[in-house]
Protein backbone atom coordinates (compact mmCIF):
# COMPACT_ATOMS: atom_id res chain seq x y z
CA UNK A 1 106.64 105.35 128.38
CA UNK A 2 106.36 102.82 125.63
CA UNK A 3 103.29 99.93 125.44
CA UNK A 4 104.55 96.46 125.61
CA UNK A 5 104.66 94.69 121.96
CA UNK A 6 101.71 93.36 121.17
CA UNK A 7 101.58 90.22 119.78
CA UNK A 8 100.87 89.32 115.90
CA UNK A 9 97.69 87.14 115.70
CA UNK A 10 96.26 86.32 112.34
CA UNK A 11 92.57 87.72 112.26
CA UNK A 12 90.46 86.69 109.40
CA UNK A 13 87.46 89.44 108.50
CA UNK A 14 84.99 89.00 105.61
CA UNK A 15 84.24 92.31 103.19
CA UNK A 16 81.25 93.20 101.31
CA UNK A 17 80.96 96.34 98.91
CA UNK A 18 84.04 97.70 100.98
CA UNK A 19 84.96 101.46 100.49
CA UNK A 20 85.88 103.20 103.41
CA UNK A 21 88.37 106.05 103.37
CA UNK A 22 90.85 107.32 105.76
CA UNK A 23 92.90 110.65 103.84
CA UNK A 24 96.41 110.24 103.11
CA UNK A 25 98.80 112.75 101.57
CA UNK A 26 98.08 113.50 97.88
CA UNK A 27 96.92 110.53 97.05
CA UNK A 28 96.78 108.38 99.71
CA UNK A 29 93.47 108.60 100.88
CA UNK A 30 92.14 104.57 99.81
CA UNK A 31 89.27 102.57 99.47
CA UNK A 32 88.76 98.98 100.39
CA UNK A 33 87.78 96.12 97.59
CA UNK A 34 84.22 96.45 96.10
CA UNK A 35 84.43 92.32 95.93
CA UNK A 36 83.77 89.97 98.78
CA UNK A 37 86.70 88.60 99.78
CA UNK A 38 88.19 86.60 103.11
CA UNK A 39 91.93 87.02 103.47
CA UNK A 40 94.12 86.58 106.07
CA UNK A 41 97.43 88.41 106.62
CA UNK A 42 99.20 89.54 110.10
CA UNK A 43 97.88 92.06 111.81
CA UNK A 44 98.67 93.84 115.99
CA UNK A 45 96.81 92.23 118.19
CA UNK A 46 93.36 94.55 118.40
CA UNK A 47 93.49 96.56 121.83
CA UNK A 48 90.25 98.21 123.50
CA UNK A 49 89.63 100.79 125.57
CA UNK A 50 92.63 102.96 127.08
CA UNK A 51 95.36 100.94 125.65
CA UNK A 52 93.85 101.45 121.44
CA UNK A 53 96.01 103.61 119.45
CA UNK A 54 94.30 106.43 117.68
CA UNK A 55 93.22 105.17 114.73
CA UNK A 56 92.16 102.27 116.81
CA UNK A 57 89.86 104.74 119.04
CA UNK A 58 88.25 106.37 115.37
CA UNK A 59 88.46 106.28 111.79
CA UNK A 60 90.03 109.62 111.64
CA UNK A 61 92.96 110.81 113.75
CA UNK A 62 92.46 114.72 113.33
CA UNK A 63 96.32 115.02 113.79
CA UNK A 64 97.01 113.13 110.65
CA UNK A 65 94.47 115.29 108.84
CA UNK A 66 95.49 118.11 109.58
CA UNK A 67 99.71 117.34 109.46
CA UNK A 68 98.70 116.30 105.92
CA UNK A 69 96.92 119.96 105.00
CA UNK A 70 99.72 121.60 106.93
CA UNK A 71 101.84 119.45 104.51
CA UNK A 72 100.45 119.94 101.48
CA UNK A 73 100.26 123.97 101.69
CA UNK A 74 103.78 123.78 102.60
CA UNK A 75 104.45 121.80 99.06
CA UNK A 76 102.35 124.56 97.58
CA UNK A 77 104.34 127.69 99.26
CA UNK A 78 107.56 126.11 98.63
CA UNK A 79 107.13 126.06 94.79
CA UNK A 80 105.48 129.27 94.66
CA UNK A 81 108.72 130.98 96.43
CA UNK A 82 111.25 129.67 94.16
CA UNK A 83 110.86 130.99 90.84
CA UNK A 84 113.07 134.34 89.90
CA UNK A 85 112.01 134.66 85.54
CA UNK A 86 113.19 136.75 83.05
CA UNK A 87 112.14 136.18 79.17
CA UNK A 88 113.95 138.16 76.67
CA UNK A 89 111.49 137.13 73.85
CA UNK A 90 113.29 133.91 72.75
CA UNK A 91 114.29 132.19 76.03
CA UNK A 92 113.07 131.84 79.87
CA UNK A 93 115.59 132.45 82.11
CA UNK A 94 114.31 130.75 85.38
CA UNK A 95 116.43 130.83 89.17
CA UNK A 96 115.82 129.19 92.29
CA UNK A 97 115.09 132.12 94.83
CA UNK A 98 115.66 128.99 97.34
CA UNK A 99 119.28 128.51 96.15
CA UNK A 100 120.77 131.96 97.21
CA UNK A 101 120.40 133.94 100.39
CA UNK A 102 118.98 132.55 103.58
CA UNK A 103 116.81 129.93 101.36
CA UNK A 104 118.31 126.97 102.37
CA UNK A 105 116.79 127.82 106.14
CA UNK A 106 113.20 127.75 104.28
CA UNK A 107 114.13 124.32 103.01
CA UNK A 108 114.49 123.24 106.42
CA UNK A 109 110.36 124.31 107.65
CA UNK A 110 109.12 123.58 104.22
CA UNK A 111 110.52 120.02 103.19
CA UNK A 112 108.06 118.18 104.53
CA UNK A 113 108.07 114.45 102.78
CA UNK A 114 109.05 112.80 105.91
CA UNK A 115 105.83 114.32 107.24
CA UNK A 116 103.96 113.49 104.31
CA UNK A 117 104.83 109.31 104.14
CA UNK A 118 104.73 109.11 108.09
CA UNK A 119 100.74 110.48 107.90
CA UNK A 120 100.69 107.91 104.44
CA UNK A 121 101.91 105.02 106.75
CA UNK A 122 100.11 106.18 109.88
CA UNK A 123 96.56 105.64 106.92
CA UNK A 124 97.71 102.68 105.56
CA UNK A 125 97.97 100.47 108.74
CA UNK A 126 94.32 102.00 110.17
CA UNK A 127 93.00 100.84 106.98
CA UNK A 128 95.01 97.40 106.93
CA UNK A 129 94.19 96.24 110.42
CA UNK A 130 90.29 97.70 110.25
CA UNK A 131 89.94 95.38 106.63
CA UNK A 132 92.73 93.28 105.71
CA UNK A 133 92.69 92.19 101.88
CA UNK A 134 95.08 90.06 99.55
CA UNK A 135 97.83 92.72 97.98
CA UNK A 136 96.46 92.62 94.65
CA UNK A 137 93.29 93.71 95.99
CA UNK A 138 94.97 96.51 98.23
CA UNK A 139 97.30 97.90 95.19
CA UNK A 140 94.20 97.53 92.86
CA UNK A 141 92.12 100.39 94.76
CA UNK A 142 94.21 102.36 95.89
CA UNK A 143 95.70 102.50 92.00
CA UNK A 144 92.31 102.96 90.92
CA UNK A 145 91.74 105.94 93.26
CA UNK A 146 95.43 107.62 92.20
CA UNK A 147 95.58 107.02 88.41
CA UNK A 148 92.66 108.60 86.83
CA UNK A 149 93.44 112.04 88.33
CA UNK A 150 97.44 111.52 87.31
CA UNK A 151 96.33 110.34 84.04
CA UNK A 152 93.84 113.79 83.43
CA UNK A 153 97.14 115.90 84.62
CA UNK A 154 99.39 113.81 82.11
CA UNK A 155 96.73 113.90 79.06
CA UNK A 156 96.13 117.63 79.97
CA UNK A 157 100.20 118.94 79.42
CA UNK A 158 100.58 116.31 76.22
CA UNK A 159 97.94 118.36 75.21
CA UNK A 160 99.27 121.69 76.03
CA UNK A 161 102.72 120.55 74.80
CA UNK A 162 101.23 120.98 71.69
CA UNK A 163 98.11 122.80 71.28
CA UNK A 164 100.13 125.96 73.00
CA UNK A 165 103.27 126.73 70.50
CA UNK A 166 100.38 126.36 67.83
CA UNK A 167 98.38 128.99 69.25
CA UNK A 168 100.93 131.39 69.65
CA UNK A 169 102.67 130.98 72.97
CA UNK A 170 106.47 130.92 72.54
CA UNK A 171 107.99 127.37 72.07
CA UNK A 172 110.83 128.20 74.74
CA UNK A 173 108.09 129.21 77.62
CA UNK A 174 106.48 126.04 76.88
CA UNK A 175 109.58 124.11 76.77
CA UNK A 176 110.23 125.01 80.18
CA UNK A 177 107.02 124.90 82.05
CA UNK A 178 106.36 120.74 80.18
CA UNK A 179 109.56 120.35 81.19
CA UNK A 180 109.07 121.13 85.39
CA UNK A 181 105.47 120.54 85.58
CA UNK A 182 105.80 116.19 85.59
CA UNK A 183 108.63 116.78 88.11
CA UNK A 184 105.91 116.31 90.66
CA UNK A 185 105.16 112.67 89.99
CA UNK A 186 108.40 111.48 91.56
CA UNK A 187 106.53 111.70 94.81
CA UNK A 188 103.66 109.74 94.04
CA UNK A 189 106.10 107.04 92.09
CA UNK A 190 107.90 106.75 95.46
CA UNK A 191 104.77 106.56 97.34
CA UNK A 192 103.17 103.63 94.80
CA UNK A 193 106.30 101.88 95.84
CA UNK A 194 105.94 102.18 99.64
CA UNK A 195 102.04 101.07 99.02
CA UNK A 196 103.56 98.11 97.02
CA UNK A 197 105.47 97.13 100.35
CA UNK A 198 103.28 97.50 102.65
CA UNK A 199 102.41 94.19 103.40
CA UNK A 200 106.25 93.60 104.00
CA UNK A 201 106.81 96.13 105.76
CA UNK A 202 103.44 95.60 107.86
CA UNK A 203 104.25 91.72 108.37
CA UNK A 204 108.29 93.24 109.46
CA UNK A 205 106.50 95.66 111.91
CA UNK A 206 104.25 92.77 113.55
CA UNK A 207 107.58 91.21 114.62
CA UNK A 208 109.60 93.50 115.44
CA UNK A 209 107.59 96.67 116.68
CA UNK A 210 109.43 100.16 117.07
CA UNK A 211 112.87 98.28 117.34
CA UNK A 212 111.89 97.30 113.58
CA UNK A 213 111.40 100.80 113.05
CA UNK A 214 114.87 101.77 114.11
CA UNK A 215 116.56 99.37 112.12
CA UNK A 216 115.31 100.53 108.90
CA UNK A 217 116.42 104.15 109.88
CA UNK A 218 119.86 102.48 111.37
CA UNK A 219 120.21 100.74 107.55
CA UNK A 220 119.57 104.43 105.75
CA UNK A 221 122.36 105.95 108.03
CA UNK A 222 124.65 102.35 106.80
CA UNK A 223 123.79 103.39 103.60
CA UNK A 224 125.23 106.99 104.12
CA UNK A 225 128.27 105.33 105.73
CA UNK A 226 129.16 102.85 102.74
CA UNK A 227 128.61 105.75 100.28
CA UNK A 228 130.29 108.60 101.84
CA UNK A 229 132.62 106.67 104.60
CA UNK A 230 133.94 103.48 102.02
CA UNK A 231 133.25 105.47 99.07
CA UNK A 232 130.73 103.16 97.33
CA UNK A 233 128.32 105.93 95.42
CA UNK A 234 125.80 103.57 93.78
CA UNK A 235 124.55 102.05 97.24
CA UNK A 236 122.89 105.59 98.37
CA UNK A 237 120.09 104.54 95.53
CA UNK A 238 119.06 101.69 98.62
CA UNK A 239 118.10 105.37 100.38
CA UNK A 240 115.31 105.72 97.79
CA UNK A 241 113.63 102.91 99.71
CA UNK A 242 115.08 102.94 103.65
CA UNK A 243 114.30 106.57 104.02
CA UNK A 244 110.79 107.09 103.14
CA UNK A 245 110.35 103.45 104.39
CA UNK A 246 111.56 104.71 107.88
CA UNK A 247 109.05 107.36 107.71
CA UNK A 248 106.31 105.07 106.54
CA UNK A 249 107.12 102.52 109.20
CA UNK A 250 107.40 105.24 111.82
CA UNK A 251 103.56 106.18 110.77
CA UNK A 252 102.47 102.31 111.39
CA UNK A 253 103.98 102.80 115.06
CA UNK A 254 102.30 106.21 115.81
CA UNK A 255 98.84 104.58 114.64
CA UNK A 256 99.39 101.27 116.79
CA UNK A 257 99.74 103.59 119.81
CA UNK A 258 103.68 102.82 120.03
CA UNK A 259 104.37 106.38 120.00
CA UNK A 260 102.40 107.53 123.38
CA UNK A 261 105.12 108.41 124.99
CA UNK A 262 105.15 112.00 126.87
CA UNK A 263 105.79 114.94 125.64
CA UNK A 264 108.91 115.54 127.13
CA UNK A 265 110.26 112.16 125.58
CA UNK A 266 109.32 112.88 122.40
CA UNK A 267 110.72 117.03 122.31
CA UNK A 268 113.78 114.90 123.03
CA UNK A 269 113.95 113.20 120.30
CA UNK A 270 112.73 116.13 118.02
CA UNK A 271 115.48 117.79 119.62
CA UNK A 272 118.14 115.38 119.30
CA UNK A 273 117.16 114.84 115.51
CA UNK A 274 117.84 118.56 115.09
CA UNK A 275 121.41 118.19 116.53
CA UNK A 276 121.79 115.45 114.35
CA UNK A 277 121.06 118.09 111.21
CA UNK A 278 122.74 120.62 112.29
CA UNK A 279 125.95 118.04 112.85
CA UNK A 280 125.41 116.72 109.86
CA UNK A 281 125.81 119.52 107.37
CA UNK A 282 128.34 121.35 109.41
CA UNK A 283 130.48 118.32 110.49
CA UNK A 284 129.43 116.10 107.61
CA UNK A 285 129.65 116.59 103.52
CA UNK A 286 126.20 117.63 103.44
CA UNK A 287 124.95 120.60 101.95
CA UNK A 288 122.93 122.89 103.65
CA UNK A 289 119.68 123.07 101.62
CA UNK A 290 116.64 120.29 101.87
CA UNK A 291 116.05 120.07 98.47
CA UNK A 292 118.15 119.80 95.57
CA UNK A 293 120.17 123.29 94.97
CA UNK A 294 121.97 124.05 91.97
CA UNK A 295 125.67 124.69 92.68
CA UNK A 296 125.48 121.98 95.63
CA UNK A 297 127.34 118.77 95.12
CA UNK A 298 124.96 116.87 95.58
CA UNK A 299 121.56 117.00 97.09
CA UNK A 300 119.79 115.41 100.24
CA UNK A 301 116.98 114.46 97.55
CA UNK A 302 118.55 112.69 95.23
CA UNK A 303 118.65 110.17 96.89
CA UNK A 304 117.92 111.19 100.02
CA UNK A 305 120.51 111.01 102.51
CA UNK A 306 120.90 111.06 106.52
CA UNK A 307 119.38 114.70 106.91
CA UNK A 308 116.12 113.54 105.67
CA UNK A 309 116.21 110.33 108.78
CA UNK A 310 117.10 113.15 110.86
CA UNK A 311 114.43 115.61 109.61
CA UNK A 312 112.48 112.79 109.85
CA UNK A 313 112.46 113.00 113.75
CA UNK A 314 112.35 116.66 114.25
CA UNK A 315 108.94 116.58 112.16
CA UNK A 316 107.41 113.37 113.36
CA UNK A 317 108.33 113.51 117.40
CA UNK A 318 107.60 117.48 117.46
CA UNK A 319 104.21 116.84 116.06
CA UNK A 320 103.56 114.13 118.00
CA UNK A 321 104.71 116.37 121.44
CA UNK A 322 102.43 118.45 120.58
CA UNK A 323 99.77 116.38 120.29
CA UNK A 324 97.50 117.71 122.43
CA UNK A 325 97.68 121.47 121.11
CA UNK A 326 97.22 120.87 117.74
CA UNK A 327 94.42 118.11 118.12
CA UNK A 328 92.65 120.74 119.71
CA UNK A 329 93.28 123.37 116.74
CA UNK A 330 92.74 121.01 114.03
CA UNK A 331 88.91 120.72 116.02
CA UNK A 332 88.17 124.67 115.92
CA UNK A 333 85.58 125.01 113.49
CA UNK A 334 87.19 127.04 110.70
CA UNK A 335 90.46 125.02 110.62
CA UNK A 336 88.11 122.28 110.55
CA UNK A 337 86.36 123.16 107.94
CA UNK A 338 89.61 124.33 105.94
CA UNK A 339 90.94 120.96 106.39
CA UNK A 340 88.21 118.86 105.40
CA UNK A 341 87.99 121.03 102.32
CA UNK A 342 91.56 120.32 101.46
CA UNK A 343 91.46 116.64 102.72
CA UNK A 344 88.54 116.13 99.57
CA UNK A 345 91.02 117.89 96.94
CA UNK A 346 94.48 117.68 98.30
CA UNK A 347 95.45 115.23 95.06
CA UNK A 348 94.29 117.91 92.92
CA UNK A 349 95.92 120.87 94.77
CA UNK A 350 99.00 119.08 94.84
CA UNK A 351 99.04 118.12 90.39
CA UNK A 352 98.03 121.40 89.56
CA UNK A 353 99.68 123.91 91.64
CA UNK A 354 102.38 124.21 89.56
CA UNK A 355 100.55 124.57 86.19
CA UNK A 356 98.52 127.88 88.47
CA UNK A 357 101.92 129.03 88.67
CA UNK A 358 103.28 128.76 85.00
CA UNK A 359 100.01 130.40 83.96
CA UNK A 360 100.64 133.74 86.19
CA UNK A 361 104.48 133.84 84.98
CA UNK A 362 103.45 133.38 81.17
CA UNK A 363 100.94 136.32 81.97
CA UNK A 364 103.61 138.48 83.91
CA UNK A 365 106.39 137.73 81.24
CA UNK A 366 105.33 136.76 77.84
CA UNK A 367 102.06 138.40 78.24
CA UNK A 368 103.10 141.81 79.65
CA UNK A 369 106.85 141.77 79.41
CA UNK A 370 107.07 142.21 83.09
CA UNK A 371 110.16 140.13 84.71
CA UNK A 372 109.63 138.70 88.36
CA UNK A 373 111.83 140.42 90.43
CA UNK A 374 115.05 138.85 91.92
CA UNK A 375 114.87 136.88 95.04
CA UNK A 376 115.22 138.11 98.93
CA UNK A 377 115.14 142.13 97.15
CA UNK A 378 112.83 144.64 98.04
CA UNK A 379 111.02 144.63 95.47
CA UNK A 380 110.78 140.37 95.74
CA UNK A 381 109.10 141.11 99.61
CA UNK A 382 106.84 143.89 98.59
CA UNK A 383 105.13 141.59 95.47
CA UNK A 384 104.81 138.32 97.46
CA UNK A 385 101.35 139.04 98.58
CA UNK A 386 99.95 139.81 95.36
CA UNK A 387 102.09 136.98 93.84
CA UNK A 388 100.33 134.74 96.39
CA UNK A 389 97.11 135.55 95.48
CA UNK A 390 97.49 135.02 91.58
CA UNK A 391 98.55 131.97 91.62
CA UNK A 392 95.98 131.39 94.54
CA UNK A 393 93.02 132.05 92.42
CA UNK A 394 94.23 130.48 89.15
CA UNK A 395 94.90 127.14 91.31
CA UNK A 396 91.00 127.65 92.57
CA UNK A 397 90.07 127.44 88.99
CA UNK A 398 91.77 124.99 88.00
CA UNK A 399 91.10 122.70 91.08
CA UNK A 400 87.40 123.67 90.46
CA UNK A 401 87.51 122.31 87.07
CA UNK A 402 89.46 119.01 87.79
CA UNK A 403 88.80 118.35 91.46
CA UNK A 404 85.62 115.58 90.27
CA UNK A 405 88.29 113.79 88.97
CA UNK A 406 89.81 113.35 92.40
CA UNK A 407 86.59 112.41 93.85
CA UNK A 408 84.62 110.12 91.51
CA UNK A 409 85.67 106.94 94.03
CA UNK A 410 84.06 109.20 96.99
CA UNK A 411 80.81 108.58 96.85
CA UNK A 412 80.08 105.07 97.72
CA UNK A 413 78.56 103.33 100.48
CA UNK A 414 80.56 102.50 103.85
CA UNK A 415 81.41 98.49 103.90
CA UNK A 416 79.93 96.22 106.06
CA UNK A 417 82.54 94.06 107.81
CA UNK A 418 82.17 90.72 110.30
CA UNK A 419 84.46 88.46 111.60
CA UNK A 420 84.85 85.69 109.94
CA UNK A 421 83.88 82.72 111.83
CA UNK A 422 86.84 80.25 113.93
């Protein structure tokens, strides 16, 4: 059963050396402002004891930590299953395994975004309402924390794009692997966006709660109906924003303790956002894959459409049903201490998978003339193991080599915070 609202009081807190940090997808783990600073901006009303939310009980929900490992090895096994390559010498021949066969059901466990920006939301409001700052403060750590390691990933493939035709590697390999590898940023350009609203979107939330919540959702499925049902195209770019917002938003309610409803309430609504899928691209002119397909006519990516609002649900209110069980396995100690290893480097697991993966297919196919086998065959099955473990140890290399990168703003000392005085 659902809290009450709480009310929206304006608390006032002064900050000294501030850097605390709460983990986030890729990315999204933030510090506060080094500079003193008194600000005021909306915030929940604080709660104590049994009524707190969980990131109002602790700094670190081990839910969210370990949704966002879960998350990010599913970003990581998802690219690592698509790629079918053939190289004849002058051109790479390169086919989504994920586009044929029963792919489109992997799209469905492995497209985890929604996931990704509810945990991203769920950080950003335990950080907001622990040490509120001015938005030019909040944007300016939290860009200082994601640039440097985006800007070593960037400088790195400029550099490749032209140290590697020069040193013998064939321009068409090259061509295609500079050509996929800054595909990846798309997430964190959506995600510098969301950060950019937060403080609308966290001022919207003080007033409205969960019903707040539902109307941004409500607007992405308007959006779907104007573009599909009145046949206005150009307003599905709105869904850019309104779904991931949704997400976001749906992460501020989960950390305000909004979402402690039982178990059976929310397998409900994981349930009924499954229906709503499953309606959706059998009823509905959706096609069937999570991610853009070739041969579709469109995709539910770009932008994302009503699937994603309804994936949305499935993800968020089954993981929050089973609360309970996974809490308890993210606190064994080995998936602990996997977790907390990823947490540290799961910015630099996330930029460099892909470049692991171009370096074992130039090896397999320009190096030793060895095509990867077509998807869902035999011979596909019987070589994902070893597949798995290539690119697994050349993305330990190369996340050994860049991973300081990642956490050069880790290392400071814990703020010290006060109330400001009435």
């Amino acid at each position: 059963m659902s809290r009450p609202a709480p009310s929206a009081p304006t608390v006032q807190v002064r900050l000294s050396k501030a850097d605390t940090h709460v983990s986030g997808p890729p990315a999204q783990r933030a510090s506060s402002s080094s500079t003193a600073t008194r600000s005021t901006i909306p915030t929940p009303a604080t709660r104590t004891g049994a009524q707190a939310g969980p990131l109002a009980r602790q700094a670190r929900d081990p839910l969210l930590d370990l949704l966002r490992a879960v998350g990010t090895v599913a970003v990581v096994i998802a690219h690592w299953l698509m790629p079918q390559v053939a190289w004849d010498g002058s051109e790479m021949s390169v086919v989504n395994v994920l586009g044929s066969g029963p792919g489109w059901v992997v799209t469905w466990l492995i497209q985890v975004i929604p996931l990704m920006f509810f945990v991203a939301g769920a950080a950003t409001f335990g950080q907001v309402r622990r040490r509120p700052a001015p938005w030019s403060q909040f944007m300016g750590v939290r860009l200082r924390r994601l640039v440097p390691p985006v800007a070593v990933f960037a400088g790195t493939w400029l550099v490749l794009r032209a140290a590697l035709p020069a040193l013998g590697v064939p321009e068409g390999a090259v061509e295609v692997a500079a050509t996929i590898a800054p595909q990846l940023l798309w997430y964190l350009g959506i995600y510098v966006v969301l950060l950019a609203a937060s403080h609308g979107l966290l001022a919207w939330y003080a007033k409205t709660g969960v019903v707040g919540v539902a109307a941004i959702g409500a607007a992405a499925l308007g959006v779907d109906a104007l573009r599909f049902g009145a046949d206005v195209p150009h307003v599905g770019l709105a869904n850019l924003f309104l779904v991931w917002a949704f997400a976001y938003t749906l992460g501020f309610a989960y950390a305000d303790g909004r979402l402690s409803w039982s178990s059976r309430a929310c397998a409900a609504l994981a349930a009924a956002g499954l229906v709503g899928l499953v309606v959706a691209v059998t009823v509905g002119p959706y096609p069937l894959s999570m991610v853009g397909m070739p041969g579709d006519t469109f995709s539910n990516m770009g932008p994302p459409t009503l699937c994603l609002v309804a994936l949305t649900l499935v993800q968020v209110f089954g993981a929050v049903a089973l609360r309970g069980p996974l809490v308890a396995l993210a606190q064994t100690p080995w998936v602990a201490h996997a977790v907390a290893w990823l947490s540290a480097r799961s910015m630099t697991v996330y930029l460099w998978h892909l470049t692991a993966m171009f370096v074992v297919i130039g090896l397999m196919t320009v190096g030793a003339h060895v095509d990867l086998p077509e998807g869902w065959t035999s011979s596909w099955w019987l070589t994902r193991p070893a597949w798995f473990a290539a690119c697994l140890v050349v993305l330990l290399v190369l996340v050994r080599v860049f991973e300081r990168v990642e956490q050069l703003g880790q290392r400071r000392p814990r703020p010290v915070v006060a109330l400001a005085a009435a």
